[in-house]
N, C-alpha and C. Protein backbone atom coordinates (compact mmCIF):
# COMPACT_ATOMS: atom_id res chain seq x y z
N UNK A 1 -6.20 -58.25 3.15
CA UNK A 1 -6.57 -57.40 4.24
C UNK A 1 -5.48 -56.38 4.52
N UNK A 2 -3.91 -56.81 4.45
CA UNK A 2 -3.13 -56.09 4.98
C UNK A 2 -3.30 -54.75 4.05
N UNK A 3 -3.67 -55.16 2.64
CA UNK A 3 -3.08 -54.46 1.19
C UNK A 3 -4.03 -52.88 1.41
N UNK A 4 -5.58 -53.88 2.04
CA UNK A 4 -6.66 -52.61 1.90
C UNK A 4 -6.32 -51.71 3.07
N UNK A 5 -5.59 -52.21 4.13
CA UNK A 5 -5.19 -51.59 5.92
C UNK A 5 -4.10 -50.01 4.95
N UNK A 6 -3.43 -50.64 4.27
CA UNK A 6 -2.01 -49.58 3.48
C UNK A 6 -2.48 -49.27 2.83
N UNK A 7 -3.33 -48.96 2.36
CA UNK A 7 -4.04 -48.34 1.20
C UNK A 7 -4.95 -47.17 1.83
N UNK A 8 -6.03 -47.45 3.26
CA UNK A 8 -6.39 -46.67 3.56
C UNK A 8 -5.73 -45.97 4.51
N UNK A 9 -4.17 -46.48 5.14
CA UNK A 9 -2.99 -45.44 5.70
C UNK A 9 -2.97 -44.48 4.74
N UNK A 10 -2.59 -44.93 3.70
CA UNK A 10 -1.89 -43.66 2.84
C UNK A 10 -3.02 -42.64 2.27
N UNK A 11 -4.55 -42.95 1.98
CA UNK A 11 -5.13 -42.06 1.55
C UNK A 11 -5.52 -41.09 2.66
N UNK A 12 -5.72 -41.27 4.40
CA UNK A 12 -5.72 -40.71 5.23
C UNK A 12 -4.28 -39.87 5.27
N UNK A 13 -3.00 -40.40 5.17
CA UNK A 13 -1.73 -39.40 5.42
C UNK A 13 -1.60 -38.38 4.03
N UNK A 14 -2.48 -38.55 2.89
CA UNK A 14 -2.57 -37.88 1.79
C UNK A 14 -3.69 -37.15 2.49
N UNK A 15 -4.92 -36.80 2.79
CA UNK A 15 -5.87 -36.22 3.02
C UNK A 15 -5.17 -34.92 3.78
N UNK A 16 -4.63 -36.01 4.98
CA UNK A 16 -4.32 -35.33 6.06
C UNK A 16 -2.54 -33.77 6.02
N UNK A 17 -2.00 -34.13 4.57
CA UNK A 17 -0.81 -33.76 4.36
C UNK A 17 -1.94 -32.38 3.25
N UNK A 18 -2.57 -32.47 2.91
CA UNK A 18 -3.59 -31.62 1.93
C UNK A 18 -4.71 -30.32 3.10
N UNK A 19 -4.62 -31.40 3.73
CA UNK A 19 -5.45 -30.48 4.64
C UNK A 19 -4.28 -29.29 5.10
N UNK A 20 -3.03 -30.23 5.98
CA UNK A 20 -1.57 -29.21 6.33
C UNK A 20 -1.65 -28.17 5.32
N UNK A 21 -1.05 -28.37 4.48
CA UNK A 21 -0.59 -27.73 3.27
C UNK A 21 -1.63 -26.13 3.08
N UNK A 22 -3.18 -26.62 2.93
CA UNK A 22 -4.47 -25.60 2.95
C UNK A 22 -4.26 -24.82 4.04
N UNK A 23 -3.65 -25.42 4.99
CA UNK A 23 -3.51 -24.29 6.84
C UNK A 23 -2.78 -23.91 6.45
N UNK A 24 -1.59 -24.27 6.43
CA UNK A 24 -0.32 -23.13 5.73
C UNK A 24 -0.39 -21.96 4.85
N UNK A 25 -0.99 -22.46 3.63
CA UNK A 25 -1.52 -21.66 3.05
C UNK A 25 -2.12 -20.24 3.54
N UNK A 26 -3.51 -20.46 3.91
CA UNK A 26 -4.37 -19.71 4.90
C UNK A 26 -3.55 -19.04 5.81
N UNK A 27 -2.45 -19.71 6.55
CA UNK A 27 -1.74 -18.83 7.34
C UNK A 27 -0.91 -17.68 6.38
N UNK A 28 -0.30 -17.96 6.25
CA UNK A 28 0.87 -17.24 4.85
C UNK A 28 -0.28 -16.09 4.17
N UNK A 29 -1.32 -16.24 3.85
CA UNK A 29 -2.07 -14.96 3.19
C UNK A 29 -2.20 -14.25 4.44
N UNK A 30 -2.71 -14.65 5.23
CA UNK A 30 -3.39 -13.78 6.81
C UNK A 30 -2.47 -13.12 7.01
N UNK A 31 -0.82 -13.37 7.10
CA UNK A 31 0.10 -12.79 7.52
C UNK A 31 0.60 -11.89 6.74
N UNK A 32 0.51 -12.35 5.19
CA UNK A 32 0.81 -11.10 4.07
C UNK A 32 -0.18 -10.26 4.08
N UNK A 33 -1.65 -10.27 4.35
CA UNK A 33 -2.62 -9.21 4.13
C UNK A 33 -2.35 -8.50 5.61
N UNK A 34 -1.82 -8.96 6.78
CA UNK A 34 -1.72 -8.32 7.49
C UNK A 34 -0.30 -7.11 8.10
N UNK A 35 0.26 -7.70 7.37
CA UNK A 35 1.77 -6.78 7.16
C UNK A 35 1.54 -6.05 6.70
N UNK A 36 2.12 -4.43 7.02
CA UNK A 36 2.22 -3.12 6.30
C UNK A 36 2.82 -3.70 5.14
N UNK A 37 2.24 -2.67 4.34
CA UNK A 37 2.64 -2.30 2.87
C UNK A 37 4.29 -1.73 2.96
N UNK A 38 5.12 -2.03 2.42
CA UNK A 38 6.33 -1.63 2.41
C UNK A 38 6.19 -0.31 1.77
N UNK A 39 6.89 0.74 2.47
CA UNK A 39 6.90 2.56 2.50
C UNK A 39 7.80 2.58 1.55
N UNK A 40 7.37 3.49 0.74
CA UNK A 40 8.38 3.68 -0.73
C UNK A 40 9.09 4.58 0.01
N UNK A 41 10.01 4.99 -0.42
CA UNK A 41 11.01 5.82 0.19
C UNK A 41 10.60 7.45 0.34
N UNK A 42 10.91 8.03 1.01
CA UNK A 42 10.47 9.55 1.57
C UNK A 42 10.84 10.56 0.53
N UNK A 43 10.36 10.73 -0.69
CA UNK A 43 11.03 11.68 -2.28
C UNK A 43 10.57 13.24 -1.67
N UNK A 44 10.87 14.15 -1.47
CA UNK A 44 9.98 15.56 -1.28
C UNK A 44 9.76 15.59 -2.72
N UNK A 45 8.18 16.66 -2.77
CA UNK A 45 8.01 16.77 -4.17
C UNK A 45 8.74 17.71 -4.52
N UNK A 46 8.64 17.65 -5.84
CA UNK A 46 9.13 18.35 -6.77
C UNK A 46 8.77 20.09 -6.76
N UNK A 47 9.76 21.24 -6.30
CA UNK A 47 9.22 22.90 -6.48
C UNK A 47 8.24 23.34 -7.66
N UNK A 48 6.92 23.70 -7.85
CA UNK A 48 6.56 24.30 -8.86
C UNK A 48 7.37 25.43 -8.75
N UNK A 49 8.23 25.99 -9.29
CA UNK A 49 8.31 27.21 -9.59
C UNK A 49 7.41 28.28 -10.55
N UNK A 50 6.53 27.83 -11.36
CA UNK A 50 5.54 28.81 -11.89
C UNK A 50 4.57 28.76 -11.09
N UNK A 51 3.67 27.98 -10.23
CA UNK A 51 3.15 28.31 -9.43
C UNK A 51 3.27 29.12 -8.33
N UNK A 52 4.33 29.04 -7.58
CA UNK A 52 4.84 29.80 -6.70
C UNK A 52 4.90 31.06 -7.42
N UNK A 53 5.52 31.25 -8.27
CA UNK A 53 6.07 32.71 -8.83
C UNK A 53 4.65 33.70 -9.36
N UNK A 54 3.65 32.22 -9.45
CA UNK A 54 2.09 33.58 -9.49
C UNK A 54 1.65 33.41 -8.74
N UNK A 55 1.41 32.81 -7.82
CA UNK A 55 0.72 33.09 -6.23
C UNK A 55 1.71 34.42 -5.69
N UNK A 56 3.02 34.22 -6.06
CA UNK A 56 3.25 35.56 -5.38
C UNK A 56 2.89 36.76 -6.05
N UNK A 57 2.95 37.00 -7.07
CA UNK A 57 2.34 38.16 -8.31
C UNK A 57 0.96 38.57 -7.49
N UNK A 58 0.31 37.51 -7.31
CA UNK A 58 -1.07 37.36 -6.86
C UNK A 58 -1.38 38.13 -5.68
N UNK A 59 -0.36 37.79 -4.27
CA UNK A 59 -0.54 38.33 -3.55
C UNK A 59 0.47 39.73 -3.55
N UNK A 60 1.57 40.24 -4.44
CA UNK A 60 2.02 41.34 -4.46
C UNK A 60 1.01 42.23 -4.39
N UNK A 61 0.37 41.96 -5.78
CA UNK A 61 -0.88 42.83 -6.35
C UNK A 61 -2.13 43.63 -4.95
N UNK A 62 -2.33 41.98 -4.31
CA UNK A 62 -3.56 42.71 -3.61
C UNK A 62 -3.23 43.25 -2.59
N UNK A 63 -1.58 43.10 -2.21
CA UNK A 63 -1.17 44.02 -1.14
C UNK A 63 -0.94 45.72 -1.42
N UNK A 64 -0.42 45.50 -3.24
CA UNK A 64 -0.63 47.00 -3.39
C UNK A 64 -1.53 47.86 -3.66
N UNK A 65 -2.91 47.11 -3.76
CA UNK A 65 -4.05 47.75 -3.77
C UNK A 65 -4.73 47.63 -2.13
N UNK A 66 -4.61 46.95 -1.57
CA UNK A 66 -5.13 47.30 -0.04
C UNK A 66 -4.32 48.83 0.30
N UNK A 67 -3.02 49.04 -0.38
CA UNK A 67 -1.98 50.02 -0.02
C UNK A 67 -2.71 51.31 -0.67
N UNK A 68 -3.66 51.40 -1.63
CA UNK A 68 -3.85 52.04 -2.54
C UNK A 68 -3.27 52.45 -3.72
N UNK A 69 -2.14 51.97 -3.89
CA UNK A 69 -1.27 52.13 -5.07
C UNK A 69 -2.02 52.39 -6.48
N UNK A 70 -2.47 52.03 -6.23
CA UNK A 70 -3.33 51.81 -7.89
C UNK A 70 -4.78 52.91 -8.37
N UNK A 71 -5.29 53.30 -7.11
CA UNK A 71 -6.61 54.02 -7.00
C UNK A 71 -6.34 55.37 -7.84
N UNK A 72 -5.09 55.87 -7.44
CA UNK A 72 -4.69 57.65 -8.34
C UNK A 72 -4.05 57.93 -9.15
């Protein structure tokens, strides 16, 4: 009697240490899915310089034709 009494202690403190373990668990994801994403660091991008250098071409141009430069 005593043997089957310790036998079903321990499969209840095993159940019961499995069940813990599954909450923990469950907690620990909830808290990682709920934490910001760690911010990569603040890089400015990188200058196109050929872009820039024809957007301005671009708008030289249509300023010297609004000017008429080009019409005579």
């Amino acid at each position: 009697m005593a043997d089957e009494k310790t036998k079903m202690i321990a499969v209840a403190s095993a159940v019961m240490a499995y069940i813990r373990n599954e909450e923990d668990a469950a907690v620990v994801s909830t808290l990682q899915a709920a934490a910001p994403a760690p911010k990569k660091a603040d890089v400015p991008a990188p200058v196109k310089l050929w872009g820039i250098s024809g957007r301005q071409d671009m708008m030289h141009m249509r300023s010297m034709m609004q000017l008429k430069a080009f019409h005579r």
